[in-house]
N, C-alpha and C. Protein backbone atom coordinates (compact mmCIF):
# COMPACT_ATOMS: atom_id res chain seq x y z
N UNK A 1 116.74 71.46 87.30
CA UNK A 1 117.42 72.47 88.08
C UNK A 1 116.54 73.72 88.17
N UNK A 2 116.54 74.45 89.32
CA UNK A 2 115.68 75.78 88.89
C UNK A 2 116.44 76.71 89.58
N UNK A 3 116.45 77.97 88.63
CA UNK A 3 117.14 79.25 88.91
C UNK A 3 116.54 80.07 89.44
N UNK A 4 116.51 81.49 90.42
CA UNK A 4 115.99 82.20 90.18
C UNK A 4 117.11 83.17 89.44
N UNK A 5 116.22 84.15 88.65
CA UNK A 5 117.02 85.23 87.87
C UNK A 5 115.83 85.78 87.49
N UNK A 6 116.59 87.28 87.14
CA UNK A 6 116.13 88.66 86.55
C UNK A 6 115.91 88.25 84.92
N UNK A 7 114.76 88.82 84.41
CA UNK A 7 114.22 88.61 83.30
C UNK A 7 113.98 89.41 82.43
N UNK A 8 113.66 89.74 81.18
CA UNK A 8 112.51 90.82 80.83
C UNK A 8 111.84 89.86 79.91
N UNK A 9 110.20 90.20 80.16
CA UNK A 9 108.92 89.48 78.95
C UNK A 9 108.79 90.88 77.95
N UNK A 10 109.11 90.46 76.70
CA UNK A 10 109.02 90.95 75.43
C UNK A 10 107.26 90.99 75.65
N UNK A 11 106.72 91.68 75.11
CA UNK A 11 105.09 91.60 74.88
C UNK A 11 104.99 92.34 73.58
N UNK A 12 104.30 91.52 72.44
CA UNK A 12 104.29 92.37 71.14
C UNK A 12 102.99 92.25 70.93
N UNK A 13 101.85 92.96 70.85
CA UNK A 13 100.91 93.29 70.51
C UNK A 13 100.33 93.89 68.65
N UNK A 14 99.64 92.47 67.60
CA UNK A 14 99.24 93.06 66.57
C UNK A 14 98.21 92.16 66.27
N UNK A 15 97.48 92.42 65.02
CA UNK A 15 96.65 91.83 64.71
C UNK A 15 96.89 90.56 64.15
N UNK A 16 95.70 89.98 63.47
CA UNK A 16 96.43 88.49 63.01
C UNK A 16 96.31 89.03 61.59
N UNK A 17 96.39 89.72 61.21
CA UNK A 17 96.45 90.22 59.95
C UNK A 17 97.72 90.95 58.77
N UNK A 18 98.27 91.13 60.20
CA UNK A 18 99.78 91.63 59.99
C UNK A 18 100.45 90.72 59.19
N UNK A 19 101.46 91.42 58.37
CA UNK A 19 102.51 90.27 57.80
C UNK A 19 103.66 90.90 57.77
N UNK A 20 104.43 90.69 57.44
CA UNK A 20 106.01 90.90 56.72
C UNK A 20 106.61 90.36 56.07
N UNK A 21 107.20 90.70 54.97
CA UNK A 21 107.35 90.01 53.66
C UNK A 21 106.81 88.79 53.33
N UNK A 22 105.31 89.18 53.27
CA UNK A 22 104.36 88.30 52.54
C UNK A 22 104.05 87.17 53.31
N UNK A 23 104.64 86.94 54.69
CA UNK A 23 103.66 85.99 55.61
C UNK A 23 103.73 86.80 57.06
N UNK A 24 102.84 86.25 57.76
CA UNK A 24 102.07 86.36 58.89
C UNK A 24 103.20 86.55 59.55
N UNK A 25 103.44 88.01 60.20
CA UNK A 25 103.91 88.98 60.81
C UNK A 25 104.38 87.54 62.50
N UNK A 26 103.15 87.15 63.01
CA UNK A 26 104.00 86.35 64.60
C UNK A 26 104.67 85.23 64.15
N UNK A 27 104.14 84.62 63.09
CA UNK A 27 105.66 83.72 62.92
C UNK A 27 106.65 83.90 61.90
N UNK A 28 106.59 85.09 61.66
CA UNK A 28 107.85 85.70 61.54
C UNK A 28 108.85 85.74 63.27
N UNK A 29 107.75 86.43 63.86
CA UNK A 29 108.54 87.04 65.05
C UNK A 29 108.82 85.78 65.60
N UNK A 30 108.24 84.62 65.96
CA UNK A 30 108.70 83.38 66.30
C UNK A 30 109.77 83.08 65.89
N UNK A 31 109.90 83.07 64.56
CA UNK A 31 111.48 81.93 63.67
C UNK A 31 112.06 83.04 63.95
N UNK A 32 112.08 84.22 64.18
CA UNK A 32 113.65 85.39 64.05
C UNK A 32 114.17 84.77 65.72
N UNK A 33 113.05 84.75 66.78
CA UNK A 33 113.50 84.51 68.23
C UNK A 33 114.13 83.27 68.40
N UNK A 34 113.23 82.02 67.52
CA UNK A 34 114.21 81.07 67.26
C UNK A 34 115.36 80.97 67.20
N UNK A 35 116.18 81.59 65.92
CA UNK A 35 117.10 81.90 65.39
C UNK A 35 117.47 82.71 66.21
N UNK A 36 117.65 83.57 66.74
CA UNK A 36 118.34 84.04 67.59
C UNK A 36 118.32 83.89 69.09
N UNK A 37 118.56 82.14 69.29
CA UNK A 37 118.20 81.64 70.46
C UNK A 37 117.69 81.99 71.41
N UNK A 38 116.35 82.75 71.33
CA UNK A 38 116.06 83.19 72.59
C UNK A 38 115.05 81.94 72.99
N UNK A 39 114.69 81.31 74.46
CA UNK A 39 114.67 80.76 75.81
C UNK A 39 113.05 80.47 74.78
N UNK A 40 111.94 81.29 74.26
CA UNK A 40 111.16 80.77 74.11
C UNK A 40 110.34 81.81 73.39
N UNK A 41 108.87 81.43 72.55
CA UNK A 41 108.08 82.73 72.40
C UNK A 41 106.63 81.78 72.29
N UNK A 42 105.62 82.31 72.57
CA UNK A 42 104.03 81.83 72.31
C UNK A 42 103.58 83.07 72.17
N UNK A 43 102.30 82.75 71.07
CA UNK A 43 101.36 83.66 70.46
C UNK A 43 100.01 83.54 71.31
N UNK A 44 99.16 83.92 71.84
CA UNK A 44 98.38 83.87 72.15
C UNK A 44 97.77 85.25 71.13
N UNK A 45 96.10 84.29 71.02
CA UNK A 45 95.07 85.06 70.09
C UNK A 45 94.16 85.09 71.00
N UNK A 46 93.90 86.29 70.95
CA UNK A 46 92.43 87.45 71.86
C UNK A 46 91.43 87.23 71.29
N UNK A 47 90.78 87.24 72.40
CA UNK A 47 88.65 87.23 71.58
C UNK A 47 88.52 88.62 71.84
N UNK A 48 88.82 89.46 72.05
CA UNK A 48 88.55 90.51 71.82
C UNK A 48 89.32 91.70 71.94
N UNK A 49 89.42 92.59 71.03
CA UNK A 49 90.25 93.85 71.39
C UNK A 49 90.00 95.28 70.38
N UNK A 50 90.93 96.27 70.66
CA UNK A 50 90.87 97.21 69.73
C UNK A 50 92.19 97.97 70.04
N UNK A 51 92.41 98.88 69.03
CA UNK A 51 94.20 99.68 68.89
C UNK A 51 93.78 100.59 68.72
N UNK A 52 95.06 101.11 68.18
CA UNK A 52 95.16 102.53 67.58
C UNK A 52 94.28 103.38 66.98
N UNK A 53 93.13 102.31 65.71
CA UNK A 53 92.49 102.64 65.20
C UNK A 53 91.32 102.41 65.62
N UNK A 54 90.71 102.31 66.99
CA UNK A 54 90.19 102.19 67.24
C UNK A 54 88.03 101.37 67.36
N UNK A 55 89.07 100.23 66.23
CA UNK A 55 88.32 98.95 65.87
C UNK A 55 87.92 97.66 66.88
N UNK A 56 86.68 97.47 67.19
CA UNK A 56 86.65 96.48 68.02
C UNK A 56 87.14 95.24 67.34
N UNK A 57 87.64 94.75 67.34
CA UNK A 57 87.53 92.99 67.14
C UNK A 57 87.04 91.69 67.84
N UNK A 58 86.10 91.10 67.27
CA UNK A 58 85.26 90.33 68.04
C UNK A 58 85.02 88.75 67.36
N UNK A 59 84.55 87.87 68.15
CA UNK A 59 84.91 86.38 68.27
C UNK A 59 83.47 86.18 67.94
N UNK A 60 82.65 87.50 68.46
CA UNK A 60 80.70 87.29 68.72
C UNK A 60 80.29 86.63 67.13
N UNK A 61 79.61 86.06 67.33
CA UNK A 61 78.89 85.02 65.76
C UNK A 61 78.37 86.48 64.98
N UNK A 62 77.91 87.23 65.83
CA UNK A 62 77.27 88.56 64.58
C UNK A 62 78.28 89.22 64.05
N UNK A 63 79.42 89.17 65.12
CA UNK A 63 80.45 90.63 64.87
C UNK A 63 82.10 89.43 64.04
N UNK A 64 81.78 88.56 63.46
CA UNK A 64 82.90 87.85 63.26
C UNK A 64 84.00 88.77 63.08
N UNK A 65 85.06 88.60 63.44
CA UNK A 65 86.29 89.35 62.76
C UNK A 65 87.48 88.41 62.32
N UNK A 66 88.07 88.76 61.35
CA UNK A 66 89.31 87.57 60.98
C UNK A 66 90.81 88.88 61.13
N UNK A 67 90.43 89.54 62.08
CA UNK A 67 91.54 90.39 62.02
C UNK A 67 91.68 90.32 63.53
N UNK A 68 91.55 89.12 64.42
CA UNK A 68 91.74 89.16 66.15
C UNK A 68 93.21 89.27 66.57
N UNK A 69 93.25 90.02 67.77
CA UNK A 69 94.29 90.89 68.47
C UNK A 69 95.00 89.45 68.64
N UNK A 70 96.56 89.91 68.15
CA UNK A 70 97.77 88.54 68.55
C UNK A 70 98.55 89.22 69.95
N UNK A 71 99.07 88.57 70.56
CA UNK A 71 100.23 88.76 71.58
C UNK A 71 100.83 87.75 71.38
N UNK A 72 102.04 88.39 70.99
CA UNK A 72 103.46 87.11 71.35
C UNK A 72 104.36 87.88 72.37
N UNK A 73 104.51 86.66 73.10
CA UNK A 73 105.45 87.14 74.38
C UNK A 73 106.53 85.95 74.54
N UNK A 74 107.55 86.77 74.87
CA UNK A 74 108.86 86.21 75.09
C UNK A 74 109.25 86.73 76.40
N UNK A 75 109.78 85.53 76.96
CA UNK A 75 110.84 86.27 78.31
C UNK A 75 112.41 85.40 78.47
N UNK A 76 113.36 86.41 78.49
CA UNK A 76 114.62 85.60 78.35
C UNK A 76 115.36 87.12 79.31
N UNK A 77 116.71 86.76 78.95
CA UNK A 77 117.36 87.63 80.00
C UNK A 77 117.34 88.77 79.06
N UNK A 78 118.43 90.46 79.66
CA UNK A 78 118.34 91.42 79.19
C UNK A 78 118.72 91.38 77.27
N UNK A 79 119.85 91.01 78.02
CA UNK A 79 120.75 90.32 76.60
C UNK A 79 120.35 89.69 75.43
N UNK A 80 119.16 89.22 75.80
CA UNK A 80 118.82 88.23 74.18
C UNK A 80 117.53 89.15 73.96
N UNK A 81 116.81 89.90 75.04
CA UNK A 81 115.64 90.67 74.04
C UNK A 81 116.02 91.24 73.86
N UNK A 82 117.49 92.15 73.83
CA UNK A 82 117.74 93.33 73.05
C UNK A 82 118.35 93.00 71.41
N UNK A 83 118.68 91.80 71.45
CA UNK A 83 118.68 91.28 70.19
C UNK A 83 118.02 91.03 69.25
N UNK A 84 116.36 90.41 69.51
CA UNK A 84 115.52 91.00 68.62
C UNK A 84 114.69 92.13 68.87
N UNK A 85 115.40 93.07 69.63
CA UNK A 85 114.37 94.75 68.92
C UNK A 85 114.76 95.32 67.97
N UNK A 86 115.98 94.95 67.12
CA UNK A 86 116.14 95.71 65.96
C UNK A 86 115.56 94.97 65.32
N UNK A 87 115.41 94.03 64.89
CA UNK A 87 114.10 93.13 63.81
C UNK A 87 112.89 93.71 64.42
N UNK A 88 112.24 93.61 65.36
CA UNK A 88 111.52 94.12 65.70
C UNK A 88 110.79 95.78 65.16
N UNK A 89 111.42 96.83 65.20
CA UNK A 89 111.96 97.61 64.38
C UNK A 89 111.32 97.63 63.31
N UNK A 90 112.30 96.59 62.39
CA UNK A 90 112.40 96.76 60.88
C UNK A 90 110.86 95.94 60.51
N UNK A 91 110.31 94.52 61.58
CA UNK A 91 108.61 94.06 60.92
C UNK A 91 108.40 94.72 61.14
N UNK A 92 107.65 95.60 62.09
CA UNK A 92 106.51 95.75 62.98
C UNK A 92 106.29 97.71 62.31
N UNK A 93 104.76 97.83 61.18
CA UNK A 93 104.80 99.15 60.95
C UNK A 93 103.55 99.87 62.16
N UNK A 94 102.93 99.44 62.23
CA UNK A 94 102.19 99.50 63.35
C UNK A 94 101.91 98.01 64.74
N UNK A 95 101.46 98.25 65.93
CA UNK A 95 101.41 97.39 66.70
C UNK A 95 101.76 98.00 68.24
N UNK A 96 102.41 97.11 69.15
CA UNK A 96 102.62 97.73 70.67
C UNK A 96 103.76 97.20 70.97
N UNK A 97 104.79 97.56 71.36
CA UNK A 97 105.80 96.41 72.47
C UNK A 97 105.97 97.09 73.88
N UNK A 98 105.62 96.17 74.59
CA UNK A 98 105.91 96.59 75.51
C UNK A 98 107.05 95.25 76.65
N UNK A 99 107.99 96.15 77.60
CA UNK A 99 108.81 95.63 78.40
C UNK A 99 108.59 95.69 79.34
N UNK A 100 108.97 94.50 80.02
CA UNK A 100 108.22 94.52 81.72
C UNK A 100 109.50 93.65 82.84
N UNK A 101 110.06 94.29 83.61
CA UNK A 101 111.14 93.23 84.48
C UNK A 101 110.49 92.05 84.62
N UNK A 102 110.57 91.05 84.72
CA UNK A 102 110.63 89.37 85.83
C UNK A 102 111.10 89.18 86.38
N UNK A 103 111.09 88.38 87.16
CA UNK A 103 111.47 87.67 87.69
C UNK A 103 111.57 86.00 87.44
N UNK A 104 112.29 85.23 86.81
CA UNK A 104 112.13 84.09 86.40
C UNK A 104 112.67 82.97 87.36
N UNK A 105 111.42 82.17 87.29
CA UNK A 105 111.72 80.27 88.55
C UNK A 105 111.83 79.75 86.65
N UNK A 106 113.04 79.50 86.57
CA UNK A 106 113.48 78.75 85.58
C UNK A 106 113.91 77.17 85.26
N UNK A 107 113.08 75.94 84.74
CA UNK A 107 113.69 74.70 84.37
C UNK A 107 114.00 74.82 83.41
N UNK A 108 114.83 73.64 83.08
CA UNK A 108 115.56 73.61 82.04
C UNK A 108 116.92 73.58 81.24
N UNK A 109 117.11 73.38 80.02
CA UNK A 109 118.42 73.78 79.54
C UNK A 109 119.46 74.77 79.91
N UNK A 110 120.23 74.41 80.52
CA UNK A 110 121.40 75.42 80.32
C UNK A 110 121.98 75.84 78.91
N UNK A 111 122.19 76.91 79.05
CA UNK A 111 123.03 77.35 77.31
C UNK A 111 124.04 78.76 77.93
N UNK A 112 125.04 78.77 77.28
CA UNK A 112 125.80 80.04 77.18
C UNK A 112 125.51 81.22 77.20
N UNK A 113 126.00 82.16 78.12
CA UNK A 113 125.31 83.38 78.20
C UNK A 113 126.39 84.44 77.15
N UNK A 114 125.48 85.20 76.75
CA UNK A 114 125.80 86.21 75.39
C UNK A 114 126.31 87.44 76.19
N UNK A 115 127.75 88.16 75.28
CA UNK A 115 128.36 89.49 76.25
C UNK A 115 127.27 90.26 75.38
N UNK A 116 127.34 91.43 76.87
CA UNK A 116 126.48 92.65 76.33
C UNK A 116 127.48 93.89 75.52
C-alpha cells in the first residue's frame, strides 16, 4: 500500500565514541526508538567530519580516527518523534539534533496512530 503523509526525520548527529550508561550512545538511541515503536532508525558512519570542538575526523590511513562522525536518523510522524526527545534529552551531553518536515511515499505496515 503506499501513503502519502507529513513526516518529520529526527537527525542526531555524534561521534562513535559517545556512550550512555556504559554502551555506545546510537544503539542506545536505536533500542529506545525501537521500544517506543517508532516506523524505523539507521546509523550511518561519516568518513569525515568535525563539531563543536572543532576536530577533524578522518578515515585517511595517516589521519586514522576511531572517533568518526555517527548520524542516526529517524522519520515517523509528529507524534512518535516527540516521544523520543525527552530520552533524547536525558543521553545526549553533547552532539546535534536536528528536525526537518517530510514528506513521506510510505510501504508497509499499518499500526495505530498515538493521541497527541
Amino acid at each position: 500500500m503506499k501513503l502519502f503523509e507529513d513526516g518529520l526525520l529526527l537527525r542526531i548527529f555524534i561521534g562513535e565514541r559517545d556512550s550512555y550508561q556504559g554502551r555506545p550512545l546510537h544503539e542506545q538511541i536505536v533500542k529506545k526508538a525501537k521500544e517506543l515503536d517508532l516506523a524505523g532508525a539507521t546509523v550511518l558512519r561519516g568518513m569525515m567530519g568535525f563539531g563543536a570542538h572543532s576536530r577533524v575526523h578522518t578515515t585517511s590511513l595517516l589521519r586514522l580516527s576511531a572517533d568518526m562522525p555517527l548520524v542516526v536518523e529517524i522519520v515517523d510522524s509528529e507524534a512518535y518523534i516527540n516521544r523520543m526527545l525527552p530520552f533524547l534529552d536525558e543521553m545526549m551531553t553533547e552532539g546535534m539534533i536536528t528536525l526537518e518536515k517530510v514528506q513521506v511515499l510510505k510501504y508497509g505496515r499499518q499500526r495505530r496512530e498515538i493521541e497527541e
